[in-house]
Each structure stands twice: as structure tokens, then as C-alpha cells.
Protein backbone atom coordinates (compact mmCIF):
# COMPACT_ATOMS: atom_id res chain seq x y z
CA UNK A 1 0.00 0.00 0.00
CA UNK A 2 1.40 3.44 -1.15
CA UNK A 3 1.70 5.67 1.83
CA UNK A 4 1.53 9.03 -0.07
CA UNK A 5 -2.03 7.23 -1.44
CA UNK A 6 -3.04 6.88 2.12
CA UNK A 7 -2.58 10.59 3.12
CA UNK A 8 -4.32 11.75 0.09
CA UNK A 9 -6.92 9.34 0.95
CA UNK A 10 -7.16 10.71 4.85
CA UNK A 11 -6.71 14.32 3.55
CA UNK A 12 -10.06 14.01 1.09
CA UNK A 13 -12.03 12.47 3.81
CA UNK A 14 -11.16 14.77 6.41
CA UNK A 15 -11.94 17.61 4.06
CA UNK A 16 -15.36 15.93 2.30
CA UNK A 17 -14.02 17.24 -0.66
CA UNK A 18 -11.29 16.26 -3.37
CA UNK A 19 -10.98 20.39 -3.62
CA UNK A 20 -10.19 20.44 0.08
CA UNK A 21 -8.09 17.60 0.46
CA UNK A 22 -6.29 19.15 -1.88
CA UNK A 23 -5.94 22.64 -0.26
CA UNK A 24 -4.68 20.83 3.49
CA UNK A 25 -2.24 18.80 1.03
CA UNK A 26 -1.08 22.31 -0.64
CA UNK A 27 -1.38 20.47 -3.77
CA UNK A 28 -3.67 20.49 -7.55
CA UNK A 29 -6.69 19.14 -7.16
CA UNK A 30 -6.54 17.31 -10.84
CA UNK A 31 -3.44 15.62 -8.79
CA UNK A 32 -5.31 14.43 -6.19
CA UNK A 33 -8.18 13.14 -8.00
CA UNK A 34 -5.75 11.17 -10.60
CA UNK A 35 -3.76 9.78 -7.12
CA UNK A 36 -7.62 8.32 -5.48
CA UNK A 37 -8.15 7.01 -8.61
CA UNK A 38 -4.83 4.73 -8.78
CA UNK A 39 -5.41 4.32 -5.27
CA UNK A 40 -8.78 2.74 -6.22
CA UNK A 41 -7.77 1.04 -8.63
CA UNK A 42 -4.77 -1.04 -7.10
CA UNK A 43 -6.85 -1.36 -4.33
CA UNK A 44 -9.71 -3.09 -6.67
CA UNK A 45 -12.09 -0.94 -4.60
CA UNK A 46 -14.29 2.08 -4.67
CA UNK A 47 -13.61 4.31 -1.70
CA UNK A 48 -16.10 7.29 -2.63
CA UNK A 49 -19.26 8.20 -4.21
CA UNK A 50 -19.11 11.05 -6.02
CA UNK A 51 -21.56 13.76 -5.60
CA UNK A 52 -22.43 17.13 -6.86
CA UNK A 53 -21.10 18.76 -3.88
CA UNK A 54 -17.92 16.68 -2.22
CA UNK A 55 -17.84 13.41 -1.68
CA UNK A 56 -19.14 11.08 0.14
CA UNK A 57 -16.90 7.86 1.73
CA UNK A 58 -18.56 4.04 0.93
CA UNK A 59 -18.74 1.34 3.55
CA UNK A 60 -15.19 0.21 2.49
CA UNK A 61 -13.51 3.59 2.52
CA UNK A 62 -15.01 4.39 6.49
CA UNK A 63 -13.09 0.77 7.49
CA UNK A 64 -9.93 2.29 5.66
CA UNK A 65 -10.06 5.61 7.04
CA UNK A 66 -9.60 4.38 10.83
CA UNK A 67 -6.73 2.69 9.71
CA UNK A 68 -5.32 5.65 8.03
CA UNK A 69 -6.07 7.75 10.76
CA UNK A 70 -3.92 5.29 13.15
CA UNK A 71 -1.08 4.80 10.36
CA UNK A 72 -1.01 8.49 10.45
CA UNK A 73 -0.88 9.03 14.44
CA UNK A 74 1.83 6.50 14.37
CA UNK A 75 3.90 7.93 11.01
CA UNK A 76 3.38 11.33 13.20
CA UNK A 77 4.81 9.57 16.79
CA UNK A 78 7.91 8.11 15.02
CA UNK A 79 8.87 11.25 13.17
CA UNK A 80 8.66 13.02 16.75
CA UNK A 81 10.55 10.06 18.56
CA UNK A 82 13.64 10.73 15.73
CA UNK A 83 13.59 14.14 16.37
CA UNK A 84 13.78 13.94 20.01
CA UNK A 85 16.97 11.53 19.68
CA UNK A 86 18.34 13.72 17.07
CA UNK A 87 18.10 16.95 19.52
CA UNK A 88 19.12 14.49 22.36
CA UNK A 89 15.87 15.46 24.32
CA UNK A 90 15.65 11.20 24.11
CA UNK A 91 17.44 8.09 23.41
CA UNK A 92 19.65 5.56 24.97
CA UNK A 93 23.39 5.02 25.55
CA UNK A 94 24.58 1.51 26.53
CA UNK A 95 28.35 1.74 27.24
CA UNK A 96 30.54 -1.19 29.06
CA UNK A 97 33.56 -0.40 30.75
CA UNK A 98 36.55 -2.15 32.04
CA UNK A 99 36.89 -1.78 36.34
CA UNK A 100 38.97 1.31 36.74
CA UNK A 101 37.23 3.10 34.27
CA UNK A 102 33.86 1.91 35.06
CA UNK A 103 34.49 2.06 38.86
CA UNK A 104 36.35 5.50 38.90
CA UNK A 105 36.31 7.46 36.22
CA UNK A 106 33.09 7.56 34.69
CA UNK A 107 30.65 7.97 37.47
CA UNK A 108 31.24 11.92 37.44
CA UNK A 109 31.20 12.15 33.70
CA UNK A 110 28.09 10.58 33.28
CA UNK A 111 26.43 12.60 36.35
CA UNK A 112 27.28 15.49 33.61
CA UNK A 113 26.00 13.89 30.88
CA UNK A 114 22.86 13.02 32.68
CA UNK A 115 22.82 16.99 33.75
CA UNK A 116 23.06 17.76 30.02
CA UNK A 117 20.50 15.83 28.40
CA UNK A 118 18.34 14.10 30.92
CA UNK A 119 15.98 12.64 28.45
CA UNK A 120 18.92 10.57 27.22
CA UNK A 121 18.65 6.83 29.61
CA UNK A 122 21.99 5.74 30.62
CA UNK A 123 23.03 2.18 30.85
CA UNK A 124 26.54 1.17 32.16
CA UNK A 125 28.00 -2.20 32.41
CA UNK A 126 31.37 -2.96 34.35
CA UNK A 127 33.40 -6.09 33.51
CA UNK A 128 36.84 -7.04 32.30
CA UNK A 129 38.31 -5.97 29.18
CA UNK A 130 37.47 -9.19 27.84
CA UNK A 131 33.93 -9.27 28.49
CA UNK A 132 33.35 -6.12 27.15
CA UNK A 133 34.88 -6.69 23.73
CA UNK A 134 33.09 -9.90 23.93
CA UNK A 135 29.86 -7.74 24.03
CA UNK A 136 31.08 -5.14 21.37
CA UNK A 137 31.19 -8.03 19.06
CA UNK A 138 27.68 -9.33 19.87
CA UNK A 139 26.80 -6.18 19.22
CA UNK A 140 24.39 -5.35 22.68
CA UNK A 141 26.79 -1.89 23.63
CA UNK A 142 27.25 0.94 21.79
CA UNK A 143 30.46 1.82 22.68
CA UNK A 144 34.08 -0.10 25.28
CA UNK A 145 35.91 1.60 27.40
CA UNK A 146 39.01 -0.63 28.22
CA UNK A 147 42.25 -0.37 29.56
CA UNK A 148 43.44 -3.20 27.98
CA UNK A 149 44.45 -4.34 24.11
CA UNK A 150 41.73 -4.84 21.45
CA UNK A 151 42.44 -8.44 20.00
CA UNK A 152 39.64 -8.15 16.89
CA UNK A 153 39.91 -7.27 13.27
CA UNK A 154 36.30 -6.47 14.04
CA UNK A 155 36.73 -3.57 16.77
CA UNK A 156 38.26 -0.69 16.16
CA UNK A 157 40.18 1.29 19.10
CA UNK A 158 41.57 4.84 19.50
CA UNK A 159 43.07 5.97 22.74
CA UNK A 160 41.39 8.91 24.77
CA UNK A 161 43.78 9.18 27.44
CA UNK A 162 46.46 7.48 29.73
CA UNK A 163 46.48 6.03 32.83
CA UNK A 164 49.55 5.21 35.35
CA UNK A 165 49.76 2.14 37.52
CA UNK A 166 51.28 2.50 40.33
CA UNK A 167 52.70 0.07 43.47
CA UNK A 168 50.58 0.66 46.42
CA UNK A 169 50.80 -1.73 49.95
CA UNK A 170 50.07 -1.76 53.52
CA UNK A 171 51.91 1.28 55.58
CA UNK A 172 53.69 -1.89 58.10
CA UNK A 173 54.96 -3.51 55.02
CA UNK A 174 58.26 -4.51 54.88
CA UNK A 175 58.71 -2.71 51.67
CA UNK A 176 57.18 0.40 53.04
CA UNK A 177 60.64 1.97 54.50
CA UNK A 178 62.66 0.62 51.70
CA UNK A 179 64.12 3.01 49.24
CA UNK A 180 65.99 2.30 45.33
CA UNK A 181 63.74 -0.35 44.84
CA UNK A 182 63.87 -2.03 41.88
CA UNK A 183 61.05 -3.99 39.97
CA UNK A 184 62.86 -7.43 40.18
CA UNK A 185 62.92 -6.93 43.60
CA UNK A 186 58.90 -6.45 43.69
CA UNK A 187 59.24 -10.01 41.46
CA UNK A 188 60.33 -11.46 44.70
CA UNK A 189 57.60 -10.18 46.90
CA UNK A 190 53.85 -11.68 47.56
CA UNK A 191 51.43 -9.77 44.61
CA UNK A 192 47.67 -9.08 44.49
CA UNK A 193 46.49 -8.89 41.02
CA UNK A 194 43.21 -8.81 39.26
CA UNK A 195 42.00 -12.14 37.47
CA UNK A 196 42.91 -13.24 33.73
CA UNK A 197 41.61 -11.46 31.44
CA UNK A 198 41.64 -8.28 32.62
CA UNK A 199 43.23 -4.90 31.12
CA UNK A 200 45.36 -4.29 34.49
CA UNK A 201 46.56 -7.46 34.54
CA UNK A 202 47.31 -7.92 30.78
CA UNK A 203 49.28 -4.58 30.91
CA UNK A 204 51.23 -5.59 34.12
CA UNK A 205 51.93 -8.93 32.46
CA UNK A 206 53.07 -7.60 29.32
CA UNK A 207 55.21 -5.17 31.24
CA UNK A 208 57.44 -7.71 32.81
CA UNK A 209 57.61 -10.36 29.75
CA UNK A 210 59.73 -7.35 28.00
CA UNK A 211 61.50 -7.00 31.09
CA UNK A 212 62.49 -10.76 30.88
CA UNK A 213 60.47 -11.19 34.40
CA UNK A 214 57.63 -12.70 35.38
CA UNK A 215 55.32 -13.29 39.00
CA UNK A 216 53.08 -15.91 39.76
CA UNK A 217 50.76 -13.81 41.88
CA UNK A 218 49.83 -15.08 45.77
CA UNK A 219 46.18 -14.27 45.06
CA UNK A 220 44.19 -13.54 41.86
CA UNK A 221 40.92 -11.08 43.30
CA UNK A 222 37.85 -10.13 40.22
CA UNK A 223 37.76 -6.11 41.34
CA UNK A 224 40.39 -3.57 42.49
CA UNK A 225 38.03 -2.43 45.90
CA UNK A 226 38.94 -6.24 47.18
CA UNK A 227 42.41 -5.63 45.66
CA UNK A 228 42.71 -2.59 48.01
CA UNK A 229 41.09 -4.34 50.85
CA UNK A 230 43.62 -7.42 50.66
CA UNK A 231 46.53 -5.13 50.34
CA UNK A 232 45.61 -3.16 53.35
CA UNK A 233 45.02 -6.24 54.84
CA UNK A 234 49.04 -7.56 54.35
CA UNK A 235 48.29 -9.70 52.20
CA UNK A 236 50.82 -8.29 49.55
CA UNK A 237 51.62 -5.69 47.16
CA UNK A 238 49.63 -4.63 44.05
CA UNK A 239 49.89 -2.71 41.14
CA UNK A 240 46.62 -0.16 40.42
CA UNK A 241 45.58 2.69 38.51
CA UNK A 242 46.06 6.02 40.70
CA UNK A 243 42.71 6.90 39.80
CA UNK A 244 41.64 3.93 42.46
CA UNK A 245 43.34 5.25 45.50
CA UNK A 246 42.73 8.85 46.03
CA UNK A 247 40.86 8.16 48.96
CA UNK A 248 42.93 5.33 50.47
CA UNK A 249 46.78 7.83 50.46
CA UNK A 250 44.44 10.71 51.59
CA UNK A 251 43.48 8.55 54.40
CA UNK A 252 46.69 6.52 55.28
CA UNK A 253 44.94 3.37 54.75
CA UNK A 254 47.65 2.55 51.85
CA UNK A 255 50.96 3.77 51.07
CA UNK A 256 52.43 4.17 47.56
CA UNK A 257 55.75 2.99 47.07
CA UNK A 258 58.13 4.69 44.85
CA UNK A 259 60.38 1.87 42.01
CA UNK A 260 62.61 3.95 40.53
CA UNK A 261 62.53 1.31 37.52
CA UNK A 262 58.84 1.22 36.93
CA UNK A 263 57.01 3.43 35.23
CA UNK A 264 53.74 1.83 33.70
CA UNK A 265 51.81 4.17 31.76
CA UNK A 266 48.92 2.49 30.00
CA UNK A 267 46.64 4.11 27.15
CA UNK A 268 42.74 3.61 28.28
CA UNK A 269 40.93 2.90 25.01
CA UNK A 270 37.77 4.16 22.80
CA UNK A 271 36.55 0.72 21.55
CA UNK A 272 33.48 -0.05 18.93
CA UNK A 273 32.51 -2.44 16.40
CA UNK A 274 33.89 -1.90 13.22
CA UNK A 275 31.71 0.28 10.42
CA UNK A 276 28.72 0.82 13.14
CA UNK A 277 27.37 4.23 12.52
CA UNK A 278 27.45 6.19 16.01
CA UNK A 279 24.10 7.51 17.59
CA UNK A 280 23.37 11.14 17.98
CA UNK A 281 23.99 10.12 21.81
CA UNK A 282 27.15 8.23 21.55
CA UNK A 283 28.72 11.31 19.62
CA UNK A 284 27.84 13.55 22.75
CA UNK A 285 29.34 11.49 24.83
CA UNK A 286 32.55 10.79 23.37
CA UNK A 287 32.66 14.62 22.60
CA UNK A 288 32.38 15.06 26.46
CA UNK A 289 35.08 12.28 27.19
CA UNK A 290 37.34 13.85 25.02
CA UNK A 291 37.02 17.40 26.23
CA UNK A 292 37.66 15.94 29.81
CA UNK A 293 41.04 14.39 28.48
CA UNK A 294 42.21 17.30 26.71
CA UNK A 295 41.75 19.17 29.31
CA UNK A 296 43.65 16.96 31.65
CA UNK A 297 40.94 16.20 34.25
CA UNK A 298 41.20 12.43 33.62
């Protein structure tokens, strides 16, 4: 069924005329009476009598007219729906995140974002970097935010900004007095790190392998808040992002020790599927990640 044939239709009946259908339509009225009379004809049915003055609709064109009328309301809803996500008054934004980003970076951003354009409904998934390319590639978030490597011809990754790891333990650690230590040294010492197949880990992992080390960690915990606890605790040293443990140096709950070999900057990553066309609400986000990194408050 031709839409445009449908308006015409709902325009004519509205009016009771062909001559006022034609008026609301802003069109010729020979043009709408040769458009009824296709639509009559592929429709193998008469739709008006024609009288004198106007016209009149049959029994068949009153059952069509309700449906127009409702094809019409929804035609109108969905054009209004598009606009609102184009202007951002609605929408949705599904992004995953690895821990540290998830955990500590992006609650603040997104409170902005939500300030912003509050019509736009937020959805935020934390997991490992693996689970969240995982997802990228099944194609149920719009955008990854990961601190570790993209391993798919079928993402694509650009770097917003960089994060430092850096060694934090207990303040009655043995270390904690020590001074020129050296990262072979830390090789030697009990280690808290997050599980396989996270970005941390993967970067601290990767780190050592060109250093010709390695560590078989004493414990393997799934989030950096149980990492923190455990360290506190005694039961090791760890290596975190700083963005984890503002809080915990403020408070002397943790001490950061100083390796005057190790420096591990890592790039945090801008990850989507390959060739997927960005929503009006992803681009305002990323535009407000960005502007946070270039201006250094990451």
C-alpha cells in the first residue's frame, strides 16, 4: 500500500471534498483526484461516491479511514521520537567499561552527561576488558571503554587518554621503609592482582615479559576495591591505577611505594565495532570524554 495514497486518501475524507483535500495537502486538485483514482484502482475498490457537492466515503472507505487515521498518528509519533533523539531530548546510551574506568572514572562524567540531556537513559555495564569486547562483538553496547588491548579485526580502538599504575601496599609492610627499589625486587615479593583477562593485569603482564620477568601472583581477586582491601590487609603488594586510590593515600589506609625502575603508563581505550554508525547520543558522549582528556581532568 502506497503511503503518499493513504494521506491523500485521509486528507479528502477529512476535508469531504477532493478540492479540500487538496488545499490541506497544498497540492492540484486534478493531482489528487488522478492519485484516489490509482489508489482505487490497485486497491480493486471504490472508496467514494461522487456527488455534486464533495464526496461522500462508501462502507469500504469508512473501514480504511480508521486505519489511516492510526497509520497516520503512528507515522506522526515516530517522526517526533527521531527528532527527540536527534536533539538528544531522548534516546539511549549503553556503554561497558573495564573496572577502573567503570568504577572511577566515569561515574562523574556521566552525572554530567545526565545533567546535560536528561531525556537521554543511561546504561553502564562494568566487567573485564574481555567481556566487554566480547559484548562489542555481539553487538548489545554501543560503545568499550578498556584499559586493555583490542584483540579483533572487528573492533576498532583509539586511545582517549592514559592512565599510570602504580605500586601501592600496607603502611607496616616490609617494603614500606625501603628506598631504590627495583622492579625485580617487587618479582620477589607476595602480589595481588586482578584475574585473567583483565586490562590491568594484561598490561602488568606484558610489562614484565619485556623485562624478561615474570610473578606468579599469591592471590588472583575479580575487582580492584577487594584488591585494596587485601593489600591493606598484608596480604601483599599490588599494582593499580592512581585513579583507584585517592581516597585510600588521603586517608593513610595505603601507602604508595616509589620503584625507581617502573614506570607503567597504560593508554585507556575508545573501543566499537567496526563500520557501526554512532548515535546522535554516543557522539555527545565521546565529545564530552574527550574534552575531559584534553583538558587533563582524567
Amino acid at each position: 500500500m502506497n503511503l503518499n495514497h493513504l494521506a491523500i486518501f485521509e486528507a479528502v475524507a477529512e476535508a469531504g471534498s477532493v478540492g479540500g483535500g487538496a488545499t490541506r495537502l497544498h497540492i492540484s486538485q486534478p493531482a489528487v483526484s488522478k492519485q484516489l483514482r490509482e489508489f482505487e484502482h490497485t486497491l480493486g475498490v471504490t472508496l467514494f461516491d461522487r456527488l455534486p457537492k464533495g464526496v461522500r466515503l462508501t462502507a469500504t472507505g469508512e473501514q480504511l479511514l480508521g486505519f489511516a487515521r492510526r497509520i497516520s498518528a503512528t507515522e506522526q509519533a515516530a517522526e517526533r521520537t527521531l527528532a527527540e533523539i536527534r536533539d538528544l531530548h531522548a534516546g539511549k546510551l549503553v556503554i561497558g567499561a573495564s573496572t577502573t574506568i567503570g568504577n572511577y572514572l566515569l561515574p562523574a562524567i556521566l552525572a554530567e552527561y545526565r545533567r546535560t540531556w536528561p531525556g537521554v537513559e543511561i546504561s553502564l555495564e562494568i566487567a573485564n576488558t574481555e567481556v566487554i569486547q566480547h559484548k562489542l562483538l555481539d553487538n548489545t553496547l554501543d560503545l568499550g571503554l578498556t584499559e586493555g588491548f583490542v584483540e579483533s579485526d572487528e573492533l576498532e580502538a583509539e586511545v582517549f587518554a592514559t592512565d599510570l599504575l602504580v605500586v601501592i601496599a600496607a603502611p607496616d609492610h616490609p617494603l614500606a621503609t625501603k628506598r631504590n627499589l627495583t622492579t625485580r625486587q617487587l618479582c620477589n615479593t607476595p602480589c595481588v592482582l586482578r584475574e585473567p583477562g583483565s586490562g590491568t593485569r594484561s598490561v602488568i603482564e606484558r610489562m614484565l615479559a619485556q623485562r624478561g620477568l615474570s610473578h606468579a601472583p599469591a592471590m588472583s581477586l575479580g575487582s580492584t576495591e577487594a584488591i585494596k582491601r587485601a593489600v591493606a590487609a598484608g596480604a601483599g603488594i599490588s599494582l593499580v591505577s592512581r585513579l583507584a586510590i585517592g581516597n585510600e593515600l588521603a586517608d593513610g589506609g595505603l601507602i604508595r611505594l616509589e620503584v625507581k625502575d617502573l614506570q607503567v603508563e597504560r593508554p585507556l581505550h575508545k573501543v566499537s565495532l567496526r563500520n557501526k554508525h554512532p548515535s546522535r547520543a554516543v557522539d555527545a558522549f565521546v565529545n564530552l570524554l574527550e574534552t575531559k582528556a584534553n583538558n587533563k581532568r582524567i
